[in-house]
Protein backbone atom coordinates (compact mmCIF):
# COMPACT_ATOMS: atom_id res chain seq x y z
CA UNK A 1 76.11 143.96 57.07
CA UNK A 2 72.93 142.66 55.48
CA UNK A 3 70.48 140.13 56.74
CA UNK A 4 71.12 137.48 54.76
CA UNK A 5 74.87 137.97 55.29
CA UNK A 6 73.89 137.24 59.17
CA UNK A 7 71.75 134.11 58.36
CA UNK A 8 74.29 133.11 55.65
CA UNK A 9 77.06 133.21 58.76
CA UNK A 10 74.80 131.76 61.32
CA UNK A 11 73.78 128.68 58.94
CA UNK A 12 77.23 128.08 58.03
CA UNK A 13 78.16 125.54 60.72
CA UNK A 14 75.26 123.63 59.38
CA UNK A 15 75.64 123.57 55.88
CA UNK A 16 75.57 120.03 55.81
CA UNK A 17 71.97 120.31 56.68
CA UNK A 18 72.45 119.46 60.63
CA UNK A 19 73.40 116.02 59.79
CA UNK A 20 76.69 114.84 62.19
CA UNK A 21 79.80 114.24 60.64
CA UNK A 22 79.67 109.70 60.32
CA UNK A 23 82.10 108.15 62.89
CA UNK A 24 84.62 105.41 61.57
CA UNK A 25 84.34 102.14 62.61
CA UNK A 26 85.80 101.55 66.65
CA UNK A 27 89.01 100.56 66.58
CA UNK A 28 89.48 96.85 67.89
CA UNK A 29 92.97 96.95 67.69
CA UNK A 30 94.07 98.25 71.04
CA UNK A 31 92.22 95.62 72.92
CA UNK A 32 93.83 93.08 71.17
CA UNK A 33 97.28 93.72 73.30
CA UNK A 34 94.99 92.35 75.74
CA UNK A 35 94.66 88.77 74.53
CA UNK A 36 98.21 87.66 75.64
CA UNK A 37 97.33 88.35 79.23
CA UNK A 38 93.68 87.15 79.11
CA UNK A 39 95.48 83.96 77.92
CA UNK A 40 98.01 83.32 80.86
CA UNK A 41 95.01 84.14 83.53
CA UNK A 42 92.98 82.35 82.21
CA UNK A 43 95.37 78.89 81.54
CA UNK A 44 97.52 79.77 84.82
CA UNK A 45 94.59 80.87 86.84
CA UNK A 46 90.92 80.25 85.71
CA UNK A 47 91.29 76.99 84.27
CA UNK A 48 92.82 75.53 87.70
CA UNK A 49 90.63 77.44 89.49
CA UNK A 50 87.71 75.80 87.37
CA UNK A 51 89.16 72.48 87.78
CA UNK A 52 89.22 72.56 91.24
CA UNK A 53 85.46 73.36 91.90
CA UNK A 54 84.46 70.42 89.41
CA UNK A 55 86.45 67.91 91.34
CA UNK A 56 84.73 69.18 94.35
CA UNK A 57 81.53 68.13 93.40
CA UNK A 58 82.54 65.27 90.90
CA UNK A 59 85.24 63.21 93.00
CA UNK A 60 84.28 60.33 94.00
CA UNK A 61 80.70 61.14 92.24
CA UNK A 62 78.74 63.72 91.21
CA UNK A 63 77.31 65.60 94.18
CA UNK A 64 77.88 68.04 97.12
CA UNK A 65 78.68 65.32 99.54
CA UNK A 66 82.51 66.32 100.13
CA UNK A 67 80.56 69.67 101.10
CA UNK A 68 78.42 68.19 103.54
CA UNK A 69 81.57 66.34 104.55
CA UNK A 70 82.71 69.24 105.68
CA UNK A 71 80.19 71.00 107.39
CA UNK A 72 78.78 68.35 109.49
CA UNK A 73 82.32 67.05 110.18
CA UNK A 74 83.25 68.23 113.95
CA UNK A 75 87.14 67.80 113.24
CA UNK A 76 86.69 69.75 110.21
CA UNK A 77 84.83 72.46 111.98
CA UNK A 78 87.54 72.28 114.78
CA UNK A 79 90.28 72.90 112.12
CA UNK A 80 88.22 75.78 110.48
CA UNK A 81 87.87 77.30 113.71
CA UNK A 82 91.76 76.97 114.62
CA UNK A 83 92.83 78.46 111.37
CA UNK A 84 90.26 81.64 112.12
CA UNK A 85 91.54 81.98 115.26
CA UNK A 86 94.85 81.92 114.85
CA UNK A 87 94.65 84.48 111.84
CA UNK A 88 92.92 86.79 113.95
CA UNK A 89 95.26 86.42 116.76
CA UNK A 90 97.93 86.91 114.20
CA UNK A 91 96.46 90.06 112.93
CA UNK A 92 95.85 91.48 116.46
CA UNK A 93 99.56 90.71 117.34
CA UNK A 94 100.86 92.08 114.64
CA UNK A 95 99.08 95.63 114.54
CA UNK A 96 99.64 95.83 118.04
CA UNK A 97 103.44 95.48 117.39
CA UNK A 98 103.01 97.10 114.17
CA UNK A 99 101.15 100.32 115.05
CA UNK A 100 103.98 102.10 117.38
CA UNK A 101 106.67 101.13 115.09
CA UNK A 102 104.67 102.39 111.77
CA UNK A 103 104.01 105.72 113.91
CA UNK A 104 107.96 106.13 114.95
CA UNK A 105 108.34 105.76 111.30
CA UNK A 106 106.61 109.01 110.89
CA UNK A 107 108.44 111.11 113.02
CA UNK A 108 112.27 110.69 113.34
CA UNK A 109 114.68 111.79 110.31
CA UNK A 110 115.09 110.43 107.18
CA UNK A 111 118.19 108.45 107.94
CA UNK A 112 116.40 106.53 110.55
CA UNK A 113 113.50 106.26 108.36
CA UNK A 114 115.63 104.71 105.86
CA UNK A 115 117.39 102.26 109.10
CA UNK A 116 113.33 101.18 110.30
CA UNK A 117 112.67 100.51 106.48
CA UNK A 118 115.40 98.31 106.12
CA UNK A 119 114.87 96.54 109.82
CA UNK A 120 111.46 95.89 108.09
CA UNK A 121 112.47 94.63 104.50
CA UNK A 122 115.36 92.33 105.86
CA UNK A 123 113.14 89.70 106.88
CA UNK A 124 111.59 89.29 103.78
CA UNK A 125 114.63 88.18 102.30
CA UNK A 126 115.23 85.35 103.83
CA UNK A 127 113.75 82.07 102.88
CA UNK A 128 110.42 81.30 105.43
CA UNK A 129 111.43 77.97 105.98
CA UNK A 130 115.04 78.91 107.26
CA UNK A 131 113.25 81.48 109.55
CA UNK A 132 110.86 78.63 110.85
CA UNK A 133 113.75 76.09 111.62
CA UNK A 134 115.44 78.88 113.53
CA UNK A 135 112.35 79.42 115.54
CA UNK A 136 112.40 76.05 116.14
CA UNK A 137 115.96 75.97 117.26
CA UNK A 138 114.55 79.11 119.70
CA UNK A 139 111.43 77.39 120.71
CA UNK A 140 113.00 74.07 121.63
CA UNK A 141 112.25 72.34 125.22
CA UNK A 142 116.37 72.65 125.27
CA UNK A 143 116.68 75.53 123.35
CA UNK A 144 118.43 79.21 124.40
CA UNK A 145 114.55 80.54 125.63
CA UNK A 146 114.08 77.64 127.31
CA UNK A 147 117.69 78.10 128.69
CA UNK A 148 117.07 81.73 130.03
CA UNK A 149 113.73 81.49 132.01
CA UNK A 150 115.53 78.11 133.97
CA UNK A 151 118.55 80.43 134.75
CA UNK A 152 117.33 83.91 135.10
CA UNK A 153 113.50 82.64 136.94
CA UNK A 154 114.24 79.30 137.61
CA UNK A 155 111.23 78.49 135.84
CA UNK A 156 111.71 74.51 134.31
CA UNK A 157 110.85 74.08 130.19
CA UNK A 158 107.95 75.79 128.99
CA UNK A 159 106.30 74.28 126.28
CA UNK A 160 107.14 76.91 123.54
CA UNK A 161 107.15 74.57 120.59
CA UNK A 162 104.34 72.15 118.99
CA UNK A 163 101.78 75.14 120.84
CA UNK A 164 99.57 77.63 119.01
CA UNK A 165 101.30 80.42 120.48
CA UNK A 166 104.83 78.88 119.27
CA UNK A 167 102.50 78.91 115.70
CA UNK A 168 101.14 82.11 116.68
CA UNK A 169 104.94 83.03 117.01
CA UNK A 170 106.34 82.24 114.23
CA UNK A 171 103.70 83.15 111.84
CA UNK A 172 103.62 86.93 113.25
CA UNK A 173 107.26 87.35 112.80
CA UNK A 174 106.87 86.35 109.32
CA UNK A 175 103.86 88.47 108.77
CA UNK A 176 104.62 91.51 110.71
CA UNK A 177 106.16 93.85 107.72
CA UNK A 178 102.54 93.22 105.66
CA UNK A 179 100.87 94.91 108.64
CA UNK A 180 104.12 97.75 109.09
CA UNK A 181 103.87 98.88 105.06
CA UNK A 182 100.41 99.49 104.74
CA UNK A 183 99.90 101.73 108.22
CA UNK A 184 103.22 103.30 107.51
CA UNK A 185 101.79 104.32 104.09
CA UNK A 186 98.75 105.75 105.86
CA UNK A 187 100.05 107.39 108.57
CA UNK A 188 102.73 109.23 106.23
CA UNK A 189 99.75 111.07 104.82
CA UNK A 190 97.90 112.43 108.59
CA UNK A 191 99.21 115.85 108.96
CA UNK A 192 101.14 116.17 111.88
CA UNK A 193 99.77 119.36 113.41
CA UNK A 194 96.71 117.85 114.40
CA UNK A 195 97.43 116.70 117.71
CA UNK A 196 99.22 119.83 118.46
CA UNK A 197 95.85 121.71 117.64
CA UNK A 198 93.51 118.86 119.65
CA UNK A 199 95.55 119.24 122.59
CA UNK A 200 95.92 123.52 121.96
CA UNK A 201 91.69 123.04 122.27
CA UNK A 202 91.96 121.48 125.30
CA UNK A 203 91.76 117.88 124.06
CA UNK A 204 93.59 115.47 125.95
CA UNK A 205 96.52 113.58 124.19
CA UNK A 206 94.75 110.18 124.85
CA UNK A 207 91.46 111.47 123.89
CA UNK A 208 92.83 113.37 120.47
CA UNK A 209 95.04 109.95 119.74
CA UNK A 210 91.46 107.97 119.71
CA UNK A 211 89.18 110.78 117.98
CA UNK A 212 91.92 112.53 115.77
CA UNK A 213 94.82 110.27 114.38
CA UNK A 214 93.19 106.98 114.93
CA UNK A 215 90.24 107.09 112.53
CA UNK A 216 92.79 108.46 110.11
CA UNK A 217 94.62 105.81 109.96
CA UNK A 218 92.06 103.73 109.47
CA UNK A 219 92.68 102.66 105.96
CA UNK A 220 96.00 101.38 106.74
CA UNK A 221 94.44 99.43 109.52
CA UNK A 222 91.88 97.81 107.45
CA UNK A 223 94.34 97.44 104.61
CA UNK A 224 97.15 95.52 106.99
CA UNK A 225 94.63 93.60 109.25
CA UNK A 226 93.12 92.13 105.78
CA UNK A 227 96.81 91.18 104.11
CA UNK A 228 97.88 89.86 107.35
CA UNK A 229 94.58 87.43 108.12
CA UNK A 230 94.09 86.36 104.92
CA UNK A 231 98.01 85.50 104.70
CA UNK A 232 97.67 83.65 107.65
CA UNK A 233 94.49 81.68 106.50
CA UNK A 234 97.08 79.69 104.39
CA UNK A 235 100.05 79.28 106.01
CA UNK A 236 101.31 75.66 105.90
CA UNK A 237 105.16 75.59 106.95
CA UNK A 238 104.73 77.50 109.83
CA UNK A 239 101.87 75.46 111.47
CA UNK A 240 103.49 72.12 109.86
CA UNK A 241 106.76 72.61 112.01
CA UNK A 242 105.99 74.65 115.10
CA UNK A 243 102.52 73.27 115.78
CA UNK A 244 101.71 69.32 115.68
CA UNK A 245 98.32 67.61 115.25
CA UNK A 246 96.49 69.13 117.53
CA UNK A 247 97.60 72.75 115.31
CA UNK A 248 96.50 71.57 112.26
CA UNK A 249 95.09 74.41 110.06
CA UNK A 250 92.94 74.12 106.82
CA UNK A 251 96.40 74.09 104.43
CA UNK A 252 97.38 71.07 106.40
CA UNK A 253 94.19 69.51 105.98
CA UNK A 254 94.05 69.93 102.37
CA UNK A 255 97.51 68.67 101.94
CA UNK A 256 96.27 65.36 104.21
CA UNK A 257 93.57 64.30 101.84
CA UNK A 258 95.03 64.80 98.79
CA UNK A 259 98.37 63.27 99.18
CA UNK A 260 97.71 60.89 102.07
CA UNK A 261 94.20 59.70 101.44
CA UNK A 262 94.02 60.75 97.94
CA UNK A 263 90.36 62.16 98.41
CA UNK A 264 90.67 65.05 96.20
CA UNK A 265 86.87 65.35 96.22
CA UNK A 266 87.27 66.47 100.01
CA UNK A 267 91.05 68.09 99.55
CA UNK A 268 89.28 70.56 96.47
CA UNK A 269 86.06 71.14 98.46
CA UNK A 270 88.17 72.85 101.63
CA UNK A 271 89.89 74.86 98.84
CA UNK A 272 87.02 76.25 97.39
CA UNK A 273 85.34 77.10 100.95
CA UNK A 274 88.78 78.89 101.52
CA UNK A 275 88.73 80.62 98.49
CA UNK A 276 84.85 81.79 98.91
CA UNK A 277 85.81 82.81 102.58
CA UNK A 278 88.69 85.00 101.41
CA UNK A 279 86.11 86.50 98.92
CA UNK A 280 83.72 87.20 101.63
CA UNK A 281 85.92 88.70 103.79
CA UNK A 282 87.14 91.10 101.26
CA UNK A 283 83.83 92.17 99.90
CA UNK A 284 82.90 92.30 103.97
CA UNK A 285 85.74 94.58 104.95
CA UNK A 286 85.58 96.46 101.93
CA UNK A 287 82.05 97.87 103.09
CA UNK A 288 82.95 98.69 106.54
CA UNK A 289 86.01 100.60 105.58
CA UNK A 290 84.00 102.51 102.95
CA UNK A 291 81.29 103.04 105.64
CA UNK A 292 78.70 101.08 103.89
CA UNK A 293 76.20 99.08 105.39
CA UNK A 294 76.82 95.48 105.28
CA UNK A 295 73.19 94.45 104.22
CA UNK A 296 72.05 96.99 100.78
CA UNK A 297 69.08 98.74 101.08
CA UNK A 298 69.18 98.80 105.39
CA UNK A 299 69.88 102.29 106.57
CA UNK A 300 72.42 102.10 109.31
């Protein structure tokens, strides 16, 4: 084999004189499958969304006043506070009823599985306000609760109903399966012998549930806890029926000055401060369950 036989070889993947082969033109086409659904988000979605903030700061004039309304308002900063605090009650109720019965899902047969799963799912079919007006049926001064603790304890009628716990109640019932699915889902995935092997290195079962499976199951923690309080942020036929005045949450409020008083200016401004809190709390959680620090560019 001669020389230029070699160089003839080597040089013949650049014949072309090293230029690169042109591309075509991108093809737009594909994205254009896309416009349908950018369409319906952004008529269905955007635009109200859009609307909504403008009013806030147009209705009854231009300004932020409905804003300041509502931060230097102590009723409205009562209200805010209720509707916080009952979420987070909500959420702590329902993980602790949650957590054990996720965890049982884990560990008996299939066919049970399959039972727990549907004990979960049922409530979901049924219509939340035919679930609310049996709770108030339940919760009643004369109801059958009521009925038991006078005849079993002798205790007279508890106040139940038009109570935050009878909201609290009713609103964890309704929310418990968002809070089952998620740690279910996370559990399924810890591998089971690693209790066995905490305990077999002398950890105790208490102190291998709390260093071992717990942090594993974080995720579903973080992901329930989040579906479950932001849920609850806007409940409004729960708290409407079970609660009274002195219950009122933000949904309420917002239904009270637009359709009562007609002040949309105020009605739109506690939906957008809703809105930017659920965005908060997302972008909040979302760092701590990543491990993140909460302020960029602090070490931790």
């Amino acid at each position: 084999m001669t020389q230029s036989t070699v160089t003839g070889g080597l040089e013949a993947p650049g014949a072309d004189g090293g230029q690169q082969p042109k591309r075509g033109p991108k093809n737009w086409r594909p994205l254009l499958l896309l416009v349908p659904a950018f369409v319906i988000i952004s008529l269905f979605f955007l635009a109200p969304l859009v609307d909504v903030f403008i009013r806030s700061v147009t209705d009854p004039k231009p300004g932020v006043q409905n804003y300041v309304w509502l931060f230097t308002t102590e009723a409205n900063i009562a209200v805010v506070g209720r509707t916080f605090g009952t979420a987070l009650l909500v959420t702590v109720v329902c993980l602790v009823l949650a957590y054990p019965y996720a965890y049982l899902m884990t560990i008996v047969s299939d066919r049970t599985r399959n039972v727990l799963q549907l004990f979960v799912m049922l409530p979901l079919w049924t219509s939340i306000l035919v679930r609310t007006l049996a709770w108030m049926v339940l919760l009643q001064d004369t109801g059958p609760i009521n009925g038991l603790l006078e005849a079993w304890f002798g205790i007279g009628p508890v106040p139940l109903i038009r109570t935050t716990f009878g909201v609290a109640l009713g609103m964890s019932q309704v929310l418990l399966p968002f809070m089952v699915l998620p740690l279910y889902s996370a559990m399924a995935k810890i591998d089971k012998r690693l209790l066995p092997a905490a305990s077999n290195l002398g950890a105790k079962p208490i102190t291998a549930f709390f260093t071992v499976y717990l942090p594993l199951s974080k995720p579903g923690i973080f992901s329930g806890g989040v579906t479950v309080f932001i849920l609850g942020l806007g409940f409004y036929i729960i708290p409407a029926l079970l609660g009274s005045s002195k219950e009122i949450m933000v949904s309420a409020l917002i239904q009270q000055q637009i359709s009562v008083f007609l002040m949309w200016g105020q009605g739109t401004a506690l939906g957008v401060f809703l809105l930017v809190s659920t965005i908060l709390i997302l972008v909040l959680v979302s760092r701590i369950n990543k491990g993140g620090s909460l302020f960029p560019g602090v070490e931790k």
